[in-house]
N, C-alpha and C. Protein backbone atom coordinates (compact mmCIF):
# COMPACT_ATOMS: atom_id res chain seq x y z
N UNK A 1 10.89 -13.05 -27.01
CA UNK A 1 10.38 -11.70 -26.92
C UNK A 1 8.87 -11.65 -26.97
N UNK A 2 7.73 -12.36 -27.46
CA UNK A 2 6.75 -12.75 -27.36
C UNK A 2 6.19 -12.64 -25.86
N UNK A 3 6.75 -13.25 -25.14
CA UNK A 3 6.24 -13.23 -23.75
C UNK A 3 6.32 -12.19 -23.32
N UNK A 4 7.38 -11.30 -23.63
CA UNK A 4 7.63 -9.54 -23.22
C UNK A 4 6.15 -8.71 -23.61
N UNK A 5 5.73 -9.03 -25.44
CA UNK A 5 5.15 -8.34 -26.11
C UNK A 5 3.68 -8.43 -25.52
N UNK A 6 3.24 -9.71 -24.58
CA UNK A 6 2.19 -10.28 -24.22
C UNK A 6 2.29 -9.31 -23.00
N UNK A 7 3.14 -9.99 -21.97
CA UNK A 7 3.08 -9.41 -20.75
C UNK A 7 2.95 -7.74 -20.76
N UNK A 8 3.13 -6.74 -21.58
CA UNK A 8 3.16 -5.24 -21.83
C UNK A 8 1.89 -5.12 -22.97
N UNK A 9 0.73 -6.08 -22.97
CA UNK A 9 -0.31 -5.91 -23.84
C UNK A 9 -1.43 -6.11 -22.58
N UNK A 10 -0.89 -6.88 -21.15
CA UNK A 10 -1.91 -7.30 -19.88
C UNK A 10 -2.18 -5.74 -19.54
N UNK A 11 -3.49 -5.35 -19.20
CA UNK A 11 -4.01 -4.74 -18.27
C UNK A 11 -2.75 -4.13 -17.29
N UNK A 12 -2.67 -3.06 -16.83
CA UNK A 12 -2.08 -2.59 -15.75
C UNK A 12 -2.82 -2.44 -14.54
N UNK A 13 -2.14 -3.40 -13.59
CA UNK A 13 -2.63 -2.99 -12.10
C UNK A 13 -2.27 -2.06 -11.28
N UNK A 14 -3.19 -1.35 -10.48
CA UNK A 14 -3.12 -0.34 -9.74
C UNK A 14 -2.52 -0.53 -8.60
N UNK A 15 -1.63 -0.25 -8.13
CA UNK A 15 -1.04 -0.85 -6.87
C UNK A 15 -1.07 0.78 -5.55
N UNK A 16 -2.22 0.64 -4.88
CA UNK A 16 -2.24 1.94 -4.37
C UNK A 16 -1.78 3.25 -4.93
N UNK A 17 -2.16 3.14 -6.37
CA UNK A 17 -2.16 4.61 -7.40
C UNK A 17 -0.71 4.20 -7.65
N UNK A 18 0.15 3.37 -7.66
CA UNK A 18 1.14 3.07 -8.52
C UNK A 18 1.87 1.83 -10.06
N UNK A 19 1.78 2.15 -10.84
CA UNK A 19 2.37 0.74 -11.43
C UNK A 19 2.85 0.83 -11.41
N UNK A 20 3.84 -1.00 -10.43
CA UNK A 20 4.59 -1.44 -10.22
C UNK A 20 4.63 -2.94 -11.27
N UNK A 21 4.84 -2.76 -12.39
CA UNK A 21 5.90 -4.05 -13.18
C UNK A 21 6.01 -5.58 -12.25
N UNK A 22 6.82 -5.50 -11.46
CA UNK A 22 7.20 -6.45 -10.56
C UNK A 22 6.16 -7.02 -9.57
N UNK A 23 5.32 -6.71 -9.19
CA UNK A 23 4.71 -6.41 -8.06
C UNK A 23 3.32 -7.32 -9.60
N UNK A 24 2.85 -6.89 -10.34
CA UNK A 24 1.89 -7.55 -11.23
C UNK A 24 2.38 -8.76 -11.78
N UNK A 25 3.68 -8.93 -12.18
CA UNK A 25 4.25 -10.19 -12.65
C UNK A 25 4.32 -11.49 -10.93
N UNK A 26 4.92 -10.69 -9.93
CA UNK A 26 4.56 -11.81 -8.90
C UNK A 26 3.25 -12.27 -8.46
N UNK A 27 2.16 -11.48 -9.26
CA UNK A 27 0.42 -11.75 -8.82
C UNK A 27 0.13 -11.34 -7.41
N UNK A 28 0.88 -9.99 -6.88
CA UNK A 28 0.43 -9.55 -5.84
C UNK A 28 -1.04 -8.85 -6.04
N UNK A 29 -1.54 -9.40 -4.79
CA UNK A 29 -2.97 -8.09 -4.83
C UNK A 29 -2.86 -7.07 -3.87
N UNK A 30 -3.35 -5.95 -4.02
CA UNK A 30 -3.98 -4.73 -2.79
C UNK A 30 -5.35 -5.07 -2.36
N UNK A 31 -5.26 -4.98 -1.17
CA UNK A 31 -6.33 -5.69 0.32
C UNK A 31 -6.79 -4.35 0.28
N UNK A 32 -5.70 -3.31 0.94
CA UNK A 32 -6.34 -2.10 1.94
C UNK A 32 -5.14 -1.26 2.57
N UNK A 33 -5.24 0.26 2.24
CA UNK A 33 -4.42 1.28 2.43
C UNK A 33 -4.80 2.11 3.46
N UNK A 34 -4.88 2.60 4.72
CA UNK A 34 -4.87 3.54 5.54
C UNK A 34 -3.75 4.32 6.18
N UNK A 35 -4.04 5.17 6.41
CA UNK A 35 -3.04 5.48 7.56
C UNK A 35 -2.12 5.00 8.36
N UNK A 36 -2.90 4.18 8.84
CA UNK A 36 -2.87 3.41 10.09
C UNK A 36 -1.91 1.66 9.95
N UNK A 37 -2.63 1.50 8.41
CA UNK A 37 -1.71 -0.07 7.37
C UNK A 37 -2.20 -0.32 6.84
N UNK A 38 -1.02 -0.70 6.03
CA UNK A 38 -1.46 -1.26 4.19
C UNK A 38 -1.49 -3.07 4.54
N UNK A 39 -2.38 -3.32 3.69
CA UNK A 39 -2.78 -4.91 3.72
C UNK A 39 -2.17 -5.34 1.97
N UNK A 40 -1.65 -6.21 1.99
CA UNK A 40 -1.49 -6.81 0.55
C UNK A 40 -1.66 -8.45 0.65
N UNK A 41 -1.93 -9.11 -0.45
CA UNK A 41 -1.83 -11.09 -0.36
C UNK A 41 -1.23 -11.18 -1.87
N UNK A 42 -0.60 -12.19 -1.64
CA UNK A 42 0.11 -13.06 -2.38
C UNK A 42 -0.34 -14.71 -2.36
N UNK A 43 -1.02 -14.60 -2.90
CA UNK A 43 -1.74 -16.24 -3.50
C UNK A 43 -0.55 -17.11 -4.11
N UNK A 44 -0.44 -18.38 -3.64
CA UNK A 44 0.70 -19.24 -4.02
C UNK A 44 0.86 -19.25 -5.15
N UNK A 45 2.07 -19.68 -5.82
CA UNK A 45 2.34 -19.62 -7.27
C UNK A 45 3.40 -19.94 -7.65
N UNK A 46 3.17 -21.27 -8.33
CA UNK A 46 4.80 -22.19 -8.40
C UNK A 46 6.15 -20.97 -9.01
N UNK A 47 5.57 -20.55 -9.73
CA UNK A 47 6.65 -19.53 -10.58
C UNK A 47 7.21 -18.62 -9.08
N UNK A 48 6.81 -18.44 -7.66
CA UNK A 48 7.48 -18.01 -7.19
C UNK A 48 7.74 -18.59 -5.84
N UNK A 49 7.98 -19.57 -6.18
CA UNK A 49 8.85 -21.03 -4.81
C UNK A 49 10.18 -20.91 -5.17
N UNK A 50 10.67 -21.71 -4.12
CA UNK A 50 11.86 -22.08 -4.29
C UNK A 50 12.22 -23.20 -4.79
N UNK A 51 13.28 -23.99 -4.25
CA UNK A 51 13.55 -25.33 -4.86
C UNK A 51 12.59 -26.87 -3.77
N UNK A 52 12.11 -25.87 -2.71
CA UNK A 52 11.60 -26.55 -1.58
C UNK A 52 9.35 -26.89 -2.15
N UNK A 53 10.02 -25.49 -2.71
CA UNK A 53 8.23 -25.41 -3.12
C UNK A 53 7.90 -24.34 -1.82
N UNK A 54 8.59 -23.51 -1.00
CA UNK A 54 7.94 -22.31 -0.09
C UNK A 54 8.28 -20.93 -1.27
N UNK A 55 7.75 -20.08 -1.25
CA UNK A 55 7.57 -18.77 -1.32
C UNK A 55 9.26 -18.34 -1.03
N UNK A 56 9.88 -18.03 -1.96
CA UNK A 56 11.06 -18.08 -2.48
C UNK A 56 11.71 -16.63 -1.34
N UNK A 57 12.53 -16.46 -0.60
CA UNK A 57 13.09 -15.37 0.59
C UNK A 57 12.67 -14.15 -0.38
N UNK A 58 13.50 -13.97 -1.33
CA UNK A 58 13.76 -13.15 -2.37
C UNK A 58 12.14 -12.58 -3.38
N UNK A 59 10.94 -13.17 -2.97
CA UNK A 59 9.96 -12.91 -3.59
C UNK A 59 9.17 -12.04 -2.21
N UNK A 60 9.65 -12.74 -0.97
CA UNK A 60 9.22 -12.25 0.09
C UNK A 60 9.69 -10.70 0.59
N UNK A 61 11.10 -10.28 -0.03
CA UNK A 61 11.80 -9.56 0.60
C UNK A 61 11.12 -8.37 -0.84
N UNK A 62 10.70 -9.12 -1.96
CA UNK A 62 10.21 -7.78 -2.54
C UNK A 62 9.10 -7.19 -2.21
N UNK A 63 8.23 -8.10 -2.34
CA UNK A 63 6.68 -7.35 -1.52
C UNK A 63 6.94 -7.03 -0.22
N UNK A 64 7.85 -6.97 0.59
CA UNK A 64 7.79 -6.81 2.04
C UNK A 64 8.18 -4.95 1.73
N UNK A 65 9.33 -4.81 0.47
CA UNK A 65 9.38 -3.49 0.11
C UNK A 65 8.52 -2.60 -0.48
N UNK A 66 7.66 -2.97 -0.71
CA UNK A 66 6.47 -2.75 -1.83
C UNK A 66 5.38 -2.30 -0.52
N UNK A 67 5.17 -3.38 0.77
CA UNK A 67 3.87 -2.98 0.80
C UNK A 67 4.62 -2.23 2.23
N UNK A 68 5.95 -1.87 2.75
CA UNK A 68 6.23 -1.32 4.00
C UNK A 68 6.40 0.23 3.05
N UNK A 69 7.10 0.49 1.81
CA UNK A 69 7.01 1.53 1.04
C UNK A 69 5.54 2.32 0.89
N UNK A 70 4.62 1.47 0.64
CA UNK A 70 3.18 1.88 0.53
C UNK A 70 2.63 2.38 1.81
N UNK A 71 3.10 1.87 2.81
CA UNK A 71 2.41 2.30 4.22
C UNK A 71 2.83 4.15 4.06
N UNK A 72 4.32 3.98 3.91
CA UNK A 72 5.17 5.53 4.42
C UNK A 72 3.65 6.40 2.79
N UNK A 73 4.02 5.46 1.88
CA UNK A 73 3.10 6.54 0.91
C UNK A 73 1.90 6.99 1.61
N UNK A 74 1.15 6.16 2.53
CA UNK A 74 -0.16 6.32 2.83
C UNK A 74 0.17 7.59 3.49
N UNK A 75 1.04 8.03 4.03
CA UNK A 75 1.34 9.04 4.74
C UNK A 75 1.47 10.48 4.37
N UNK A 76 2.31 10.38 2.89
CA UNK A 76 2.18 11.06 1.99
C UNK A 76 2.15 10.99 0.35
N UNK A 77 0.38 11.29 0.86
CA UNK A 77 -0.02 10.97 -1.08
C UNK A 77 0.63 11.67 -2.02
N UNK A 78 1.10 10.81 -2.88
CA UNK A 78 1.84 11.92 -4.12
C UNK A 78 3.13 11.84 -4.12
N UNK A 79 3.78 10.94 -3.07
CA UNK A 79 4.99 10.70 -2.85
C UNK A 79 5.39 9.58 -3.47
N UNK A 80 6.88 9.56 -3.69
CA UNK A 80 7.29 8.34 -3.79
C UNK A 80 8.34 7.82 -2.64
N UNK A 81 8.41 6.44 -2.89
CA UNK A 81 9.87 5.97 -1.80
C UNK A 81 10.97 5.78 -2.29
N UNK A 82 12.11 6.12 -2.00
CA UNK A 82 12.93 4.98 -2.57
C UNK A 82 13.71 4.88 -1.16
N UNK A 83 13.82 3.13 -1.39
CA UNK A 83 14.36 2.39 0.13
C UNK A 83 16.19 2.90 0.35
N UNK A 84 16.23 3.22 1.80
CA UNK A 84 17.59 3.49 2.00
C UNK A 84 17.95 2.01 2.61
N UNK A 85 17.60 1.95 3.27
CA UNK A 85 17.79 0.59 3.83
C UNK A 85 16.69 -0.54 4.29
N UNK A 86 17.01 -1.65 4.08
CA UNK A 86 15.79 -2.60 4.88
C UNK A 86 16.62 -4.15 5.33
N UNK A 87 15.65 -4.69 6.69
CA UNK A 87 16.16 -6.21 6.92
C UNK A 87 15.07 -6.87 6.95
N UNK A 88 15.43 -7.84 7.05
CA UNK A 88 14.32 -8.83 7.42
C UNK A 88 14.88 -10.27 8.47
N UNK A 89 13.99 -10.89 8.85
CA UNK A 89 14.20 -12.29 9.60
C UNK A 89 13.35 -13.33 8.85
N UNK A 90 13.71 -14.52 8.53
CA UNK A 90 12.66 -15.24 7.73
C UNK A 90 12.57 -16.08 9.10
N UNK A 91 11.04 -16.80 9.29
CA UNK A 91 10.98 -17.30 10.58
C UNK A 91 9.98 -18.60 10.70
N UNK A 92 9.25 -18.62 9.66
CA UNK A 92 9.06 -19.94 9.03
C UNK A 92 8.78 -20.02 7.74
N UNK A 93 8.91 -21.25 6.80
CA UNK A 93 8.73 -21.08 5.64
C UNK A 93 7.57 -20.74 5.16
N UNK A 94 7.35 -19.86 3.80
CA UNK A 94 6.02 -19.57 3.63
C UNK A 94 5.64 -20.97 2.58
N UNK A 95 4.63 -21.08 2.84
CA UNK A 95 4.29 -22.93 1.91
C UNK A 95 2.96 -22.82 1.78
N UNK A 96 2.21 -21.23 1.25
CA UNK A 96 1.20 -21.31 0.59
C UNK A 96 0.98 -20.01 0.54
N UNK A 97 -0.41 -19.63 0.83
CA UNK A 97 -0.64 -18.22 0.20
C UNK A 97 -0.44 -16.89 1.80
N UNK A 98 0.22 -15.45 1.31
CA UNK A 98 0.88 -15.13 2.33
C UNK A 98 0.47 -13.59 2.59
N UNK A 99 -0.20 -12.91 3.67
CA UNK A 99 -0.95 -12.12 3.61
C UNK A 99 0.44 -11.04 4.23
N UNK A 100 0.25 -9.57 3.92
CA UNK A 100 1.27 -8.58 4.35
C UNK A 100 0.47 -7.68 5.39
N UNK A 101 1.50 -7.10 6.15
CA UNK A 101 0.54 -6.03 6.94
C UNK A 101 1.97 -5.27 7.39
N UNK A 102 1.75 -3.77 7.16
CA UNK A 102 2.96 -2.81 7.35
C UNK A 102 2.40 -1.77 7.95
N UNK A 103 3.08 -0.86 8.95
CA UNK A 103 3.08 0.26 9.53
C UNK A 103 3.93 1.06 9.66
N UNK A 104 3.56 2.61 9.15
CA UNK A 104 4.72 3.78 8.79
C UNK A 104 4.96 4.41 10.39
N UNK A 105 6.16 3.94 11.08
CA UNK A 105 6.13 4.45 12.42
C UNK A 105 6.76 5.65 13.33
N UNK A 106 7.32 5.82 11.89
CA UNK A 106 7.71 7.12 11.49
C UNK A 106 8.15 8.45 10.31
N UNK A 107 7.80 9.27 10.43
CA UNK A 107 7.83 9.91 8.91
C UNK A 107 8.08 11.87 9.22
N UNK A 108 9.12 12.19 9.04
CA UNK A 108 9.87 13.73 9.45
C UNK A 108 10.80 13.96 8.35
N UNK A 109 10.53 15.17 8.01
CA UNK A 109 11.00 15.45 7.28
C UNK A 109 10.93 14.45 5.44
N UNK A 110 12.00 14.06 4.95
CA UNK A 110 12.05 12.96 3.88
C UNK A 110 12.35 11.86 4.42
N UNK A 111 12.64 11.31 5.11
CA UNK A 111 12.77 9.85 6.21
C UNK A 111 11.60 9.79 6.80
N UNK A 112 11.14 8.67 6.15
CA UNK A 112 10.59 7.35 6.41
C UNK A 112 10.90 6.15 7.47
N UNK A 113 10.47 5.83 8.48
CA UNK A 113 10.78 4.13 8.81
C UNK A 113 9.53 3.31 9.22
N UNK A 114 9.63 2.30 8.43
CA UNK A 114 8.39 1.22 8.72
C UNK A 114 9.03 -0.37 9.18
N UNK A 115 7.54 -0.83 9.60
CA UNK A 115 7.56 -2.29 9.80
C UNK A 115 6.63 -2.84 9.67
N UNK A 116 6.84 -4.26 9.10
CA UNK A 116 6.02 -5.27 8.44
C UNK A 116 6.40 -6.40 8.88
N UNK A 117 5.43 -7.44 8.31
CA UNK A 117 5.76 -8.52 8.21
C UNK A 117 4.64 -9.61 7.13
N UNK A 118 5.09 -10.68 7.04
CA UNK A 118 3.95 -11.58 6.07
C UNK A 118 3.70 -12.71 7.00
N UNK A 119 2.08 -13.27 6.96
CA UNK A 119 1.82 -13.63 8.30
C UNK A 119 1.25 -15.39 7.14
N UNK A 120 0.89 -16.37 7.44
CA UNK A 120 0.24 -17.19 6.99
C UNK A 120 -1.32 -17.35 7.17
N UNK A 121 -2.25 -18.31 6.67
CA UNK A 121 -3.22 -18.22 6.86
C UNK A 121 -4.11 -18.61 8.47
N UNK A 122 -3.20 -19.24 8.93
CA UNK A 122 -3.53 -19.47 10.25
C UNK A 122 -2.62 -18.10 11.34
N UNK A 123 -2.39 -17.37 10.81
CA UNK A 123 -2.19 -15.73 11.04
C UNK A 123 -0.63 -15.66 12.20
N UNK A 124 0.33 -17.13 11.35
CA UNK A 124 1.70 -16.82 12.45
C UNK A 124 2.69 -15.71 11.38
N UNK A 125 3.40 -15.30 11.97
CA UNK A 125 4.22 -14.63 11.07
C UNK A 125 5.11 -15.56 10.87
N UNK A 126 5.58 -15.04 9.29
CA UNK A 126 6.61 -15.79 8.30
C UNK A 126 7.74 -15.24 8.80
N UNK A 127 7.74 -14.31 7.94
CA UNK A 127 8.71 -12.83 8.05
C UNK A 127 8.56 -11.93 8.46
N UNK A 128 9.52 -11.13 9.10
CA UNK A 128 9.10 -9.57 9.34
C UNK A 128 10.35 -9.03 8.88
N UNK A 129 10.23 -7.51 8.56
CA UNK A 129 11.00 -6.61 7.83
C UNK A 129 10.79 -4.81 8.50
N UNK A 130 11.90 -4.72 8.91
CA UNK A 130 11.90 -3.01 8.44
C UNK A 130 12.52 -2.35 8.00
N UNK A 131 12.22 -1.30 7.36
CA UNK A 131 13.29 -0.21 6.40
C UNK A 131 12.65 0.86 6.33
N UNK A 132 13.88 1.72 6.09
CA UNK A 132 14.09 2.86 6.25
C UNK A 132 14.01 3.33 4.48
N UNK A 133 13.00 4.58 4.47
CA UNK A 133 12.94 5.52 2.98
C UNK A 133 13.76 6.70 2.96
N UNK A 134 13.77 7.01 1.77
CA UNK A 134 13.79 8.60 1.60
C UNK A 134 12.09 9.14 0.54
N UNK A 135 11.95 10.38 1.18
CA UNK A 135 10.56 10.37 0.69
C UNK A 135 10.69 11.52 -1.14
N UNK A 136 10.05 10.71 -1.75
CA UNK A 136 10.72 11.40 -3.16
C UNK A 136 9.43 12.11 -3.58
N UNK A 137 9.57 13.55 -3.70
CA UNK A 137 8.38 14.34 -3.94
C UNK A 137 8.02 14.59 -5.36
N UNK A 138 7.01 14.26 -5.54
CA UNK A 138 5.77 14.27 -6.99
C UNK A 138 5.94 13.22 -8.01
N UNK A 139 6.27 11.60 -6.61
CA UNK A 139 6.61 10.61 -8.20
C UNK A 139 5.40 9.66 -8.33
C-alpha cells in the first residue's frame, strides 16, 4: 500500500485540462491540442513492454483512447467522452519511444468518431485506431 500512498502524493498531470490516473502512471506526455489534432509521446519504459520488450498492444490501445478521445474533446471544451466503441490494427511492433496523432472526423449531435494512430520515430505507423464516443456534457 506504500506505493499507492506515494503514487497519490506525485504531482498531478494535466492531460489537456483532464486528470487521467492511467495515462500519468504509463508516463504519457501532451505534445499539442487543436482542432485540427491532438499530439501525445510515450517515451519507452520497461514497466510497459511486453514479454518481447515492444510497447505492450494493451498499453497502445489505451493511449490510442486517451489521445483519439482528446481530439473529439478539442471539439468540445468542457466535454467529456466516454468510448462506445473502438478498433485498432497493430502493424509493427512498437520497440521504443511512440509518438500519437488523432483526428475528430466527426462530431453531431453527442457522437463522436475519430482516428489515430502511433507512428515511430522514423515516422512509420505502428498502429492505427478508430472509435466512436458519446459526448458527456460538463465532465
Amino acid at each position: 500500500m506504500k506505493h499507492l500512498q506515494a503514487e497519490l502524493a506525485q504531482p498531478k498531470q494535466d492531460f489537456f485540462g483532464t486528470h487521467i490516473p492511467l495515462m500519468q502512471h504509463l508516463g504519457l506526455q501532451t505534445v499539442s491540442s487543436t482542432e485540427q489534432e491532438v499530439i501525445t509521446f510515450l517515451p519507452w519504459q520497461a514497466c510497459n513492454a511486453n514479454s518481447r520488450a515492444d510497447v505492450h498492444g494493451g498499453t497502445l490501445m489505451a493511449i490510442l483512447d486517451f489521445t483519439l478521445s482528446a481530439a473529439a474533446r478539442a471539439q468540445r471544451p468542457g466535454s467529456g467522452m466516454a468510448t462506445i466503441d473502438m478498433n485498432s490494427q497493430f502493424l509493427l511492433p512498437a520497440r521504443g519511444d511512440v509518438w500519437f496523432k488523432a483526428q475528430c472526423l466527426y462530431l453531431e449531435g453527442d457522437t463522436a468518431y475519430c482516428e489515430g494512430g502511433g507512428y515511430d520515430e522514423k515516422e512509420r505507423l505502428l498502429v492505427k485506431a478508430a472509435a466512436t464516443f458519446r459526448v458527456v456534457r460538463g465532465s
